[in-house]
PDB file of N, CA and C in Angstrom:
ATOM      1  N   UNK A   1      20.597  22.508  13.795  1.00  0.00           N
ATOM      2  CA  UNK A   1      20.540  21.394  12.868  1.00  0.00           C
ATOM      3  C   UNK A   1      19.619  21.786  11.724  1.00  0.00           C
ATOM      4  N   UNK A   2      20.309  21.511  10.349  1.00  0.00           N
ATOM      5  CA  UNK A   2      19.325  21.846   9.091  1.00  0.00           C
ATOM      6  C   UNK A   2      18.414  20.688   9.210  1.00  0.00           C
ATOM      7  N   UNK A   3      17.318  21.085   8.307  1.00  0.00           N
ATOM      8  CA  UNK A   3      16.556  19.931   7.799  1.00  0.00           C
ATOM      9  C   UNK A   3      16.515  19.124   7.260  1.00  0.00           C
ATOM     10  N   UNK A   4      17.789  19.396   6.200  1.00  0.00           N
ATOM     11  CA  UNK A   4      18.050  17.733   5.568  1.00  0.00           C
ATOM     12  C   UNK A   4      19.074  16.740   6.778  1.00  0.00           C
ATOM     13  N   UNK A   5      19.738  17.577   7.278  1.00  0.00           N
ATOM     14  CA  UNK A   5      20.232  16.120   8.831  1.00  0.00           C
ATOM     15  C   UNK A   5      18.990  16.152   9.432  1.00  0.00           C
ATOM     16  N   UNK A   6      18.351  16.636   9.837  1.00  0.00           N
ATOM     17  CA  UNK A   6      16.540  16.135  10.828  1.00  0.00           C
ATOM     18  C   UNK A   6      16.091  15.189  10.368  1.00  0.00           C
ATOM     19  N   UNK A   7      15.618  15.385   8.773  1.00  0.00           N
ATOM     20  CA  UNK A   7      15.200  14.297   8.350  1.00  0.00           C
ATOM     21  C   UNK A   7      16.151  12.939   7.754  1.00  0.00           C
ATOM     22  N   UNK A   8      17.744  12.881   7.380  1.00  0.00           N
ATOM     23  CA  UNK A   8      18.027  12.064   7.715  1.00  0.00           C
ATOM     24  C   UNK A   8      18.135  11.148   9.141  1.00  0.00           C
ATOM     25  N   UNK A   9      18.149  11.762  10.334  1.00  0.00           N
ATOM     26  CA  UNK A   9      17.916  11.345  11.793  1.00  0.00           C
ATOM     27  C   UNK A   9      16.547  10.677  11.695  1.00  0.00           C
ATOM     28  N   UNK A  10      15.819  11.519  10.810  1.00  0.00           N
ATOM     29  CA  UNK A  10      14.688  10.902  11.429  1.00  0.00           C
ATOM     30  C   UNK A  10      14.210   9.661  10.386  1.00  0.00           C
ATOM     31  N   UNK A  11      14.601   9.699   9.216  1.00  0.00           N
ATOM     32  CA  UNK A  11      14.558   8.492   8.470  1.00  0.00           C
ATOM     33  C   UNK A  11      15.449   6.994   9.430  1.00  0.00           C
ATOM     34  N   UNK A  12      16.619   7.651   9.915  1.00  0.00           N
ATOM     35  CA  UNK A  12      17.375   6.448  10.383  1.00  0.00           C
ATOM     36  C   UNK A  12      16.302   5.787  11.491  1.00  0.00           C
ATOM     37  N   UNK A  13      15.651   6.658  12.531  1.00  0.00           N
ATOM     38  CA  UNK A  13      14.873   6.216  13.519  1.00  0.00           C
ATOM     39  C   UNK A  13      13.686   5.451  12.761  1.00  0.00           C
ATOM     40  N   UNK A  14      12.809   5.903  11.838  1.00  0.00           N
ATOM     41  CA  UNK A  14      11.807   5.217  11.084  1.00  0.00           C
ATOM     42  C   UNK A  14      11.875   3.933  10.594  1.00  0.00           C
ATOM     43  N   UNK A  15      13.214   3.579  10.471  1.00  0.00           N
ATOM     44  CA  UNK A  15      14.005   2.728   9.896  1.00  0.00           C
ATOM     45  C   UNK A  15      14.118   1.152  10.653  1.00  0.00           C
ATOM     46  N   UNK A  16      14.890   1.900  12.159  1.00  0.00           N
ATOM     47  CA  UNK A  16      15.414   1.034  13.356  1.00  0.00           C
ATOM     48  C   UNK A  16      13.495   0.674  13.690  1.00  0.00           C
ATOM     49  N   UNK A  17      12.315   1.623  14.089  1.00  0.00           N
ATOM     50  CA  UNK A  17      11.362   1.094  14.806  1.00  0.00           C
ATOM     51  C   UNK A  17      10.644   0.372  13.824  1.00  0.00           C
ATOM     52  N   UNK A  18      10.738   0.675  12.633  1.00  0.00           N
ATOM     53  CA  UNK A  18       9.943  -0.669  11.319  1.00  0.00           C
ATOM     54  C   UNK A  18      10.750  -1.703  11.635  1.00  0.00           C
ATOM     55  N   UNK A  19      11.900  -1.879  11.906  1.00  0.00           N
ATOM     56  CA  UNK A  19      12.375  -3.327  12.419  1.00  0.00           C
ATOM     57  C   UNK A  19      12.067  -3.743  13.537  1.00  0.00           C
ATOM     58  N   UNK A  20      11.945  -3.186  14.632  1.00  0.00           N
ATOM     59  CA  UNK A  20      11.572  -3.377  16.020  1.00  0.00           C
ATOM     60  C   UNK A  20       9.763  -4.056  16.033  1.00  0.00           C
ATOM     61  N   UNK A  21       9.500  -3.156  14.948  1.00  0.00           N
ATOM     62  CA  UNK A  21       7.918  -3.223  15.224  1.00  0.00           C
ATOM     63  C   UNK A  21       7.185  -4.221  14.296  1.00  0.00           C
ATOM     64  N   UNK A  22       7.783  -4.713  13.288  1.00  0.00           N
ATOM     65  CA  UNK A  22       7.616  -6.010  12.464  1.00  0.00           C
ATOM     66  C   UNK A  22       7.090  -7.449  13.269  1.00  0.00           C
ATOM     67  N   UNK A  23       7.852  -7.608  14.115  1.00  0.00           N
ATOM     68  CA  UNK A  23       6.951  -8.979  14.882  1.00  0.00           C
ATOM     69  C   UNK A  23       6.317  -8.475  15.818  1.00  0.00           C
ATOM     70  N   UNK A  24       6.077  -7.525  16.350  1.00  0.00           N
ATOM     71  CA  UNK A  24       4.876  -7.051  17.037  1.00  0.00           C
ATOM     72  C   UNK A  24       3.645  -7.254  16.692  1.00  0.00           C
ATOM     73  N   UNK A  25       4.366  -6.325  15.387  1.00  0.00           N
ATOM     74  CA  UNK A  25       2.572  -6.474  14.234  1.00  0.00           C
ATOM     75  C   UNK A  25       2.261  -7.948  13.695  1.00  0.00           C
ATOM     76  N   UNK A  26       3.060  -8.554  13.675  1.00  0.00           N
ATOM     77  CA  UNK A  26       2.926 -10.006  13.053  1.00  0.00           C
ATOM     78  C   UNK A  26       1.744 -10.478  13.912  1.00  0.00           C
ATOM     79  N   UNK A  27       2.552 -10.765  15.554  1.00  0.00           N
ATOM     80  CA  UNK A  27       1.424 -11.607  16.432  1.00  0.00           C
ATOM     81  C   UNK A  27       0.360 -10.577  16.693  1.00  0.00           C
ATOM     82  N   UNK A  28       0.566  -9.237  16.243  1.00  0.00           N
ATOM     83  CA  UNK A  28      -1.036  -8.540  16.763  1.00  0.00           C
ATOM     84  C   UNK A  28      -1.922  -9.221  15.715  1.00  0.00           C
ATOM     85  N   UNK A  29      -1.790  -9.336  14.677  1.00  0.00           N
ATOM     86  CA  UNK A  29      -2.902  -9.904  13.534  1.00  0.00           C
ATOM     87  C   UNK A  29      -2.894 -11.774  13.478  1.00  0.00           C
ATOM     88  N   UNK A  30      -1.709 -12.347  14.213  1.00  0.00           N
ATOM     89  CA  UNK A  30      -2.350 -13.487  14.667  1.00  0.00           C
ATOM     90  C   UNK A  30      -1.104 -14.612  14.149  1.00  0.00           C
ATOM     91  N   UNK A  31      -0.140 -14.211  12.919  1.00  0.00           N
ATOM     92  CA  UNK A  31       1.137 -14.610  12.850  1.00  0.00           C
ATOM     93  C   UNK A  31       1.808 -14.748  14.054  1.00  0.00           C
ATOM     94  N   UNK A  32       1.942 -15.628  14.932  1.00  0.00           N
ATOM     95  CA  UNK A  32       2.430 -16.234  15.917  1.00  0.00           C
ATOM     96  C   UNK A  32       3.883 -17.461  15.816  1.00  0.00           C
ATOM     97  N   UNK A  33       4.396 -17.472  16.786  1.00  0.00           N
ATOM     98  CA  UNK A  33       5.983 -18.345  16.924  1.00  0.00           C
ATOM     99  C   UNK A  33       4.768 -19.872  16.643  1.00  0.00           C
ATOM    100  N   UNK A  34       3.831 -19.875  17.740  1.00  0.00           N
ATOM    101  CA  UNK A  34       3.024 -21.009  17.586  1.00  0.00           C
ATOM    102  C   UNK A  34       2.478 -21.655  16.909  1.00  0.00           C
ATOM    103  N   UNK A  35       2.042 -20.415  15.956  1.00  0.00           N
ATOM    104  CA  UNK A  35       1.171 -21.064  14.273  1.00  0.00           C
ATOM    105  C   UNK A  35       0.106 -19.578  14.694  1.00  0.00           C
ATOM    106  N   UNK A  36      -0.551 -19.988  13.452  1.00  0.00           N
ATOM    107  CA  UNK A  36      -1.955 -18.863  13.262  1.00  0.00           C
ATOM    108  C   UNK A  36      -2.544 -19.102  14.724  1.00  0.00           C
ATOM    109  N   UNK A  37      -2.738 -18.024  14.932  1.00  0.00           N
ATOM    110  CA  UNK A  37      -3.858 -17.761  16.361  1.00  0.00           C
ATOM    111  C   UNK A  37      -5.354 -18.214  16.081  1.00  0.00           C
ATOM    112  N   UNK A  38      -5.685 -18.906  16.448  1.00  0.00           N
ATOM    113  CA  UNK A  38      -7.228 -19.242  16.397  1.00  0.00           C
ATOM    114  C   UNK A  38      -8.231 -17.727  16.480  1.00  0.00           C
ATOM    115  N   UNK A  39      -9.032 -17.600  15.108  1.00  0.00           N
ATOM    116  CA  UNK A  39     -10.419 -16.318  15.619  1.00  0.00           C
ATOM    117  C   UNK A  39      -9.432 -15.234  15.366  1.00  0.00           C
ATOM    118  N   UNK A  40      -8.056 -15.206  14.682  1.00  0.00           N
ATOM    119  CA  UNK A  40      -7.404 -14.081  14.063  1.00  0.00           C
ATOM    120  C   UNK A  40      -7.748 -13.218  12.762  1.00  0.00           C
ATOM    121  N   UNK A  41      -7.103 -11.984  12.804  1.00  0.00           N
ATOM    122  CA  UNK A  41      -7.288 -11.860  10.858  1.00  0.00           C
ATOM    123  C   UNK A  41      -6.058 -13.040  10.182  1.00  0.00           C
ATOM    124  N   UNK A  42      -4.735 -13.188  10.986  1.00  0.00           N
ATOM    125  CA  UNK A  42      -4.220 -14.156   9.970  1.00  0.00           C
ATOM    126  C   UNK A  42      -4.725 -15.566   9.697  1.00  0.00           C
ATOM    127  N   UNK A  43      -5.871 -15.997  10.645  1.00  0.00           N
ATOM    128  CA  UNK A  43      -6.757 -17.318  10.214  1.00  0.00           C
ATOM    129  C   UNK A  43      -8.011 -16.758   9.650  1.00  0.00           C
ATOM    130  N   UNK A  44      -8.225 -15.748   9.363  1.00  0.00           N
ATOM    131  CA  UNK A  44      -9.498 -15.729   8.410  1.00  0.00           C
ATOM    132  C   UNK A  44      -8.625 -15.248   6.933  1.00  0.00           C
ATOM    133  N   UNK A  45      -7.490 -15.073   7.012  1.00  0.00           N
ATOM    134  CA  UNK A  45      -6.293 -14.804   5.900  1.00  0.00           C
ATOM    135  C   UNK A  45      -6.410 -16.099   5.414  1.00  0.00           C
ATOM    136  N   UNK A  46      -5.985 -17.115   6.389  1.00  0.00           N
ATOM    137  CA  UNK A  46      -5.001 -18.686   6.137  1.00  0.00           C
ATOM    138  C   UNK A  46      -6.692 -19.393   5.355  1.00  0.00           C
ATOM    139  N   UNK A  47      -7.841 -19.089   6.063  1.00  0.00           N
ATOM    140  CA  UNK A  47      -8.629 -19.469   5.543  1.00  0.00           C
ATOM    141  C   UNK A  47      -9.818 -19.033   3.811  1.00  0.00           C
ATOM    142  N   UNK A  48      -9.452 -17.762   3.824  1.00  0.00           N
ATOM    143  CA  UNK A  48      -9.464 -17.397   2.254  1.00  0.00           C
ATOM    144  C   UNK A  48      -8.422 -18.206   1.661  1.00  0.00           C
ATOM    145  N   UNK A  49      -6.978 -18.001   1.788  1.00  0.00           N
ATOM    146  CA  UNK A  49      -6.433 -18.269   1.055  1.00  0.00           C
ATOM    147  C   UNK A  49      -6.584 -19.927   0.846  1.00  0.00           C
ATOM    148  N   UNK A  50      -7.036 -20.623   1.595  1.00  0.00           N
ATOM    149  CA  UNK A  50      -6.982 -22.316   1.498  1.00  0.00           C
ATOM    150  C   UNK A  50      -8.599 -22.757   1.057  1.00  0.00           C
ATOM    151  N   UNK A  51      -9.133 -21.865   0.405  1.00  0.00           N
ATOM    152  CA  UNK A  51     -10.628 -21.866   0.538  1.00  0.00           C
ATOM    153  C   UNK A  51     -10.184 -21.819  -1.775  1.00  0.00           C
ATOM    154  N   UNK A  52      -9.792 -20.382  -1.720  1.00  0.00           N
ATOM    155  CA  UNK A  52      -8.806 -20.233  -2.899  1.00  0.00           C
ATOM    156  C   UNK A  52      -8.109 -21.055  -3.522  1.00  0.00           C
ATOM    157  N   UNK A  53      -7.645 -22.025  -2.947  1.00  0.00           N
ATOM    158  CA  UNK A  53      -6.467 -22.830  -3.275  1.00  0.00           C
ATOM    159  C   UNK A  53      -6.859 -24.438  -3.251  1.00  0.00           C
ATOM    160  N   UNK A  54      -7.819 -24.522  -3.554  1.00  0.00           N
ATOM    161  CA  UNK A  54      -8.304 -26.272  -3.137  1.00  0.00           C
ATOM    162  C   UNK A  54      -8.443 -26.615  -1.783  1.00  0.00           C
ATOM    163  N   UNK A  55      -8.241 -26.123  -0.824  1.00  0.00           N
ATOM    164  CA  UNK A  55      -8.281 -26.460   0.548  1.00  0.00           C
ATOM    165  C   UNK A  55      -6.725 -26.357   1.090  1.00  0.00           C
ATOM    166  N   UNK A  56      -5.700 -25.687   0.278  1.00  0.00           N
ATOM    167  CA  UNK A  56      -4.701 -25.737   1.015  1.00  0.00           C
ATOM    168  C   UNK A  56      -3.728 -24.726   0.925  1.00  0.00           C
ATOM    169  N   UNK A  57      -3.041 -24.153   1.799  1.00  0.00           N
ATOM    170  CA  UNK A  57      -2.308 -22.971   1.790  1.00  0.00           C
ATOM    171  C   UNK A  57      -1.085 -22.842   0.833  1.00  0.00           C
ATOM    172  N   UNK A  58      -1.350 -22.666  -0.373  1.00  0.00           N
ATOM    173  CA  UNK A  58       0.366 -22.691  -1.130  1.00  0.00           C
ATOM    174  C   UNK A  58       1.280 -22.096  -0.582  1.00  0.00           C
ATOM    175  N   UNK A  59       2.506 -22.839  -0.962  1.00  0.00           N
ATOM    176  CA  UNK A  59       3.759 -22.611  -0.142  1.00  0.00           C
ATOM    177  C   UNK A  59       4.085 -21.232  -1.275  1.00  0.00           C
ATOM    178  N   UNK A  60       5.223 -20.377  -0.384  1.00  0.00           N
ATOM    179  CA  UNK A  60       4.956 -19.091  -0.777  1.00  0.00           C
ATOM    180  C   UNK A  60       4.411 -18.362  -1.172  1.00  0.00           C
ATOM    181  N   UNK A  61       2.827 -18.586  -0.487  1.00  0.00           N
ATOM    182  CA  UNK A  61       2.146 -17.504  -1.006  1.00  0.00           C
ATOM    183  C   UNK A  61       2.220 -16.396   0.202  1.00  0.00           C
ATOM    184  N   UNK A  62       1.342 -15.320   0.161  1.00  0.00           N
ATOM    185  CA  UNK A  62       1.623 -14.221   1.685  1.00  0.00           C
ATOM    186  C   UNK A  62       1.142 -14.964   2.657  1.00  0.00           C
ATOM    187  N   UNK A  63       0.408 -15.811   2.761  1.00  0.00           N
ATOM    188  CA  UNK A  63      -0.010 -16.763   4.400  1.00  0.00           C
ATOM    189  C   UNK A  63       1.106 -16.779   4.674  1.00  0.00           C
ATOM    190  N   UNK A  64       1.449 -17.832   4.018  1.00  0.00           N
ATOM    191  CA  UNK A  64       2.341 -18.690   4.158  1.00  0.00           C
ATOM    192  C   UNK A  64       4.434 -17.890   4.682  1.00  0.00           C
ATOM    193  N   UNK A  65       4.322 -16.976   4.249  1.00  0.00           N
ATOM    194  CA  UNK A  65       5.459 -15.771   4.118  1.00  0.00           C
ATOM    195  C   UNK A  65       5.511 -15.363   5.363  1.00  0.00           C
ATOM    196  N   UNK A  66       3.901 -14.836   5.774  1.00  0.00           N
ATOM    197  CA  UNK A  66       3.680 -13.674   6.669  1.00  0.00           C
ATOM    198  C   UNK A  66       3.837 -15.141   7.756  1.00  0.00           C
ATOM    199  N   UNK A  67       3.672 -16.505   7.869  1.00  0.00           N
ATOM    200  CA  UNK A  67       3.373 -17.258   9.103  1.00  0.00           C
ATOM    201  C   UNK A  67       5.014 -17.569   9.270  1.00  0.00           C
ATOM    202  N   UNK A  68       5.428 -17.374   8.407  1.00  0.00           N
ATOM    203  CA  UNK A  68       7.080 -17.965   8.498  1.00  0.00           C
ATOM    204  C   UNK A  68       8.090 -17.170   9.211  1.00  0.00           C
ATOM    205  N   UNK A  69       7.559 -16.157   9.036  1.00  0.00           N
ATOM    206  CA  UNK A  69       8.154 -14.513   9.443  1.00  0.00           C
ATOM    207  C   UNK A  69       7.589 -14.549  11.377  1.00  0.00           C
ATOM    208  N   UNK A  70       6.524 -15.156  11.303  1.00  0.00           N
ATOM    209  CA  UNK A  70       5.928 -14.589  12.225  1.00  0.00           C
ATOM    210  C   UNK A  70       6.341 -15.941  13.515  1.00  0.00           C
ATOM    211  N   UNK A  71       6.550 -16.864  12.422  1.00  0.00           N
ATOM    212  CA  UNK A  71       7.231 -17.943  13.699  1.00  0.00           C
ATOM    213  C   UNK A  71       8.641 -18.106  14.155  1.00  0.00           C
ATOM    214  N   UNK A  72       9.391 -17.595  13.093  1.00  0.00           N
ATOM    215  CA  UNK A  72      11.176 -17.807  13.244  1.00  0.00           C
ATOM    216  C   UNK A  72      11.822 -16.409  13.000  1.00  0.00           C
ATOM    217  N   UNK A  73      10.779 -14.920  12.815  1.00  0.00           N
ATOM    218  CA  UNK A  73      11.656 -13.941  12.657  1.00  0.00           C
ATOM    219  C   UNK A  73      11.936 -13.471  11.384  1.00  0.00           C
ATOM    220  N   UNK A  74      12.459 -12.541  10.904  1.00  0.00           N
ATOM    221  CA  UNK A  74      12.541 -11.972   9.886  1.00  0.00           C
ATOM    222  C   UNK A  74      14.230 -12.543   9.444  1.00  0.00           C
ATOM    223  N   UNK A  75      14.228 -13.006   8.418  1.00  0.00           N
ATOM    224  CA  UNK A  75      15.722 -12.877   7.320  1.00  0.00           C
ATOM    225  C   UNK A  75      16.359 -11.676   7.638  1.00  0.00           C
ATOM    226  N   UNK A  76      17.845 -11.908   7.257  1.00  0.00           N
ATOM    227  CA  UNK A  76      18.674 -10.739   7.141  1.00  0.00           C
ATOM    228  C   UNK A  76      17.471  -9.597   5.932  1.00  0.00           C
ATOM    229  N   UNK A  77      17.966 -11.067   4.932  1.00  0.00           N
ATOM    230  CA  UNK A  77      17.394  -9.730   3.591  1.00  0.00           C
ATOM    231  C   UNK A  77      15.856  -8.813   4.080  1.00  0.00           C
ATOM    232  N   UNK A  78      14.874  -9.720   4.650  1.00  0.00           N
ATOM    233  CA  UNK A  78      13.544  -9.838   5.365  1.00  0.00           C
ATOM    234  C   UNK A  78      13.772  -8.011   6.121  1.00  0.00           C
ATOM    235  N   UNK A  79      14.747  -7.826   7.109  1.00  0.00           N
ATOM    236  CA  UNK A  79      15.037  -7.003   7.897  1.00  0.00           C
ATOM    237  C   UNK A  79      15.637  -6.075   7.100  1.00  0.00           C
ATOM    238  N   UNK A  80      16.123  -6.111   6.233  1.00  0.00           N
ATOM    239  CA  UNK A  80      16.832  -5.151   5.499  1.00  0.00           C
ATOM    240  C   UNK A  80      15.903  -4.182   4.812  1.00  0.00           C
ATOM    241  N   UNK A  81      15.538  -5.056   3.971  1.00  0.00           N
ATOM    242  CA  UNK A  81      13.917  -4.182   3.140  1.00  0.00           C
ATOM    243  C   UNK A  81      13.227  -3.624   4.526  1.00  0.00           C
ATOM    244  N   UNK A  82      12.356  -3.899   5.358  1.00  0.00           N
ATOM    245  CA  UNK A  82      11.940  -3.530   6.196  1.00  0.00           C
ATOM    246  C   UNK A  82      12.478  -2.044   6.558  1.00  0.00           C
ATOM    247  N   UNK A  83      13.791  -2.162   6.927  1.00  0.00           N
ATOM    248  CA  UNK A  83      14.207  -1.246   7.051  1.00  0.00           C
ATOM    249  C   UNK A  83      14.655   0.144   5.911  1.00  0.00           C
ATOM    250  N   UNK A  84      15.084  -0.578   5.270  1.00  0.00           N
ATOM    251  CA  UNK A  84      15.144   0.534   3.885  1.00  0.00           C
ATOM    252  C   UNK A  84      14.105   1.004   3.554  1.00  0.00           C
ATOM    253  N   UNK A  85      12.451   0.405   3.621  1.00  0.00           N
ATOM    254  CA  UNK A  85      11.408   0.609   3.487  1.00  0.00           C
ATOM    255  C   UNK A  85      10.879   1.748   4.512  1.00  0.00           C
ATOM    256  N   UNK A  86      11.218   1.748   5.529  1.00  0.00           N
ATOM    257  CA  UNK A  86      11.098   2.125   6.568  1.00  0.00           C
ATOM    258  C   UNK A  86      11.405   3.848   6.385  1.00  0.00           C
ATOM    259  N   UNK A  87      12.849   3.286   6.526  1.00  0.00           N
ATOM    260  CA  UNK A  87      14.135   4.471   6.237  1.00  0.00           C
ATOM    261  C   UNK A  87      13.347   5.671   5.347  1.00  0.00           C
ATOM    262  N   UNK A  88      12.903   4.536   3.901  1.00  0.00           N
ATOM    263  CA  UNK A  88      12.294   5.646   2.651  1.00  0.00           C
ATOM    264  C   UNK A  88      11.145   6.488   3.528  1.00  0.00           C
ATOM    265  N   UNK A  89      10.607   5.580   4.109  1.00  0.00           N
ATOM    266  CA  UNK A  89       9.026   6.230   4.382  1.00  0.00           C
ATOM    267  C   UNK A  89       9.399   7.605   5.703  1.00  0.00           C
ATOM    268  N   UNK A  90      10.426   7.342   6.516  1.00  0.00           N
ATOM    269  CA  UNK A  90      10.725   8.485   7.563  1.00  0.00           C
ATOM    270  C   UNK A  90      11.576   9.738   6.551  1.00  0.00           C
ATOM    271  N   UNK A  91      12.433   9.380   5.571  1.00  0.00           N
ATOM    272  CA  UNK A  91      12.941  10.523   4.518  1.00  0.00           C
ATOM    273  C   UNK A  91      11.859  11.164   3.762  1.00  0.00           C
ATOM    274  N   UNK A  92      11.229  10.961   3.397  1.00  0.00           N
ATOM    275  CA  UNK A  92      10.175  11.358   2.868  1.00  0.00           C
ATOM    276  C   UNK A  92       9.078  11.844   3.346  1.00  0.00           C
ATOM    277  N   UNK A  93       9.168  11.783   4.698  1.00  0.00           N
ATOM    278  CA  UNK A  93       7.904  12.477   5.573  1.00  0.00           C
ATOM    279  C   UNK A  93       9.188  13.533   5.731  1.00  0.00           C
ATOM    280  N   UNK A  94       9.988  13.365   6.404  1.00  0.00           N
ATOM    281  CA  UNK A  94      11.387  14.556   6.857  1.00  0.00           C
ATOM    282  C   UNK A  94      11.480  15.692   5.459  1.00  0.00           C
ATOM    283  N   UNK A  95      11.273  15.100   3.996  1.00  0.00           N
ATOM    284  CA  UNK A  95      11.078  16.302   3.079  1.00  0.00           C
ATOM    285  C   UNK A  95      10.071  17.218   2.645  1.00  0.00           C
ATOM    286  N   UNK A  96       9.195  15.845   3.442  1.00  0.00           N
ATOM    287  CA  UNK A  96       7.767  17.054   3.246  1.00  0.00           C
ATOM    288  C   UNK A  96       7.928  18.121   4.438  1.00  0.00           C
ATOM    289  N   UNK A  97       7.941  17.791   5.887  1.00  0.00           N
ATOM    290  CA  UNK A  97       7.987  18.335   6.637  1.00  0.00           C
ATOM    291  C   UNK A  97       9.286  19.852   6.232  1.00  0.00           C
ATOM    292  N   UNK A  98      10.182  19.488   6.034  1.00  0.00           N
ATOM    293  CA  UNK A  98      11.211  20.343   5.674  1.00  0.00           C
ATOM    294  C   UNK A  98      11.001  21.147   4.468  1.00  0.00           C
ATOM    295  N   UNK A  99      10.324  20.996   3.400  1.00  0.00           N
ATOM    296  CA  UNK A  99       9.382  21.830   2.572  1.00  0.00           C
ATOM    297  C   UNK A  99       8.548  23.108   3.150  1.00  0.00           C
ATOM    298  N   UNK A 100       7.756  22.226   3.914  1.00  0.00           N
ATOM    299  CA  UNK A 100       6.907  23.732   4.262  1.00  0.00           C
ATOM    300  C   UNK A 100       7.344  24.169   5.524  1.00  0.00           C
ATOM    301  N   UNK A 101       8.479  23.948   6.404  1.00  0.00           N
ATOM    302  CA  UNK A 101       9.031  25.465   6.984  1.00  0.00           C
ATOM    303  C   UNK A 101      10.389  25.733   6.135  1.00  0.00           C
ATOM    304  N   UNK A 102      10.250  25.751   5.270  1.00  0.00           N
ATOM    305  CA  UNK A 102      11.430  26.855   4.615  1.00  0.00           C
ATOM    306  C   UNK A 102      10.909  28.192   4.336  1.00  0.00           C
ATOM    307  N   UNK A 103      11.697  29.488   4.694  1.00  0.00           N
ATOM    308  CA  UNK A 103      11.348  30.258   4.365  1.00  0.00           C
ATOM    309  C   UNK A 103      11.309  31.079   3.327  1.00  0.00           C
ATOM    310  N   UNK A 104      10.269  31.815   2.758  1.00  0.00           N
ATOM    311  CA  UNK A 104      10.339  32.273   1.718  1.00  0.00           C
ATOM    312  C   UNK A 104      10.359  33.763   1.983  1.00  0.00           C
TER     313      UNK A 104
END
């Protein structure tokens, strides 16, 4: 197998586990199905930002995004970027990597 299929393989995999791993990371920082986790970074988030804001969390701002995501799941579109994002970031490690063993 050349290196540009490796690193497309391996962009596709980078791709699939940034989607997999999106609500993981959500409730590790405190974005929960439940609401903000009490003593989280996303309640010392929810609380800058409502501290910022007159005392209250504006609707679409990133609290507010990241708590929405984190209670009902990611959007098609939500999952898509994720993944294309993803995708870019595993192609782009796959060209560096594939750069320096080529031989000269």
């Amino acid at each position: 197998m050349g290196p540009g299929k490796a690193a497309a393989i391996g962009a596709g995999v980078v791709g699939v586990v940034a989607v997999a791993a999106t609500p993981v990371a959500l409730a590790g920082v405190g974005f929960t199905s439940a609401g903000i986790a009490a003593g989280s970074y996303a309640a010392s988030m929810m609380s800058a930002a409502a501290v910022a804001n007159g005392g209250a969390v504006a609707a679409g701002s990133t609290v507010a995004v990241l708590q929405a995501a984190g209670a009902a799941g990611l959007s098609g579109a939500a999952t898509a970027a994720v993944a294309g994002v993803g995708a870019a970031a595993g192609a782009a490690a796959g060209w560096v990597a594939s750069f320096f063993t080529k031989k000269i």
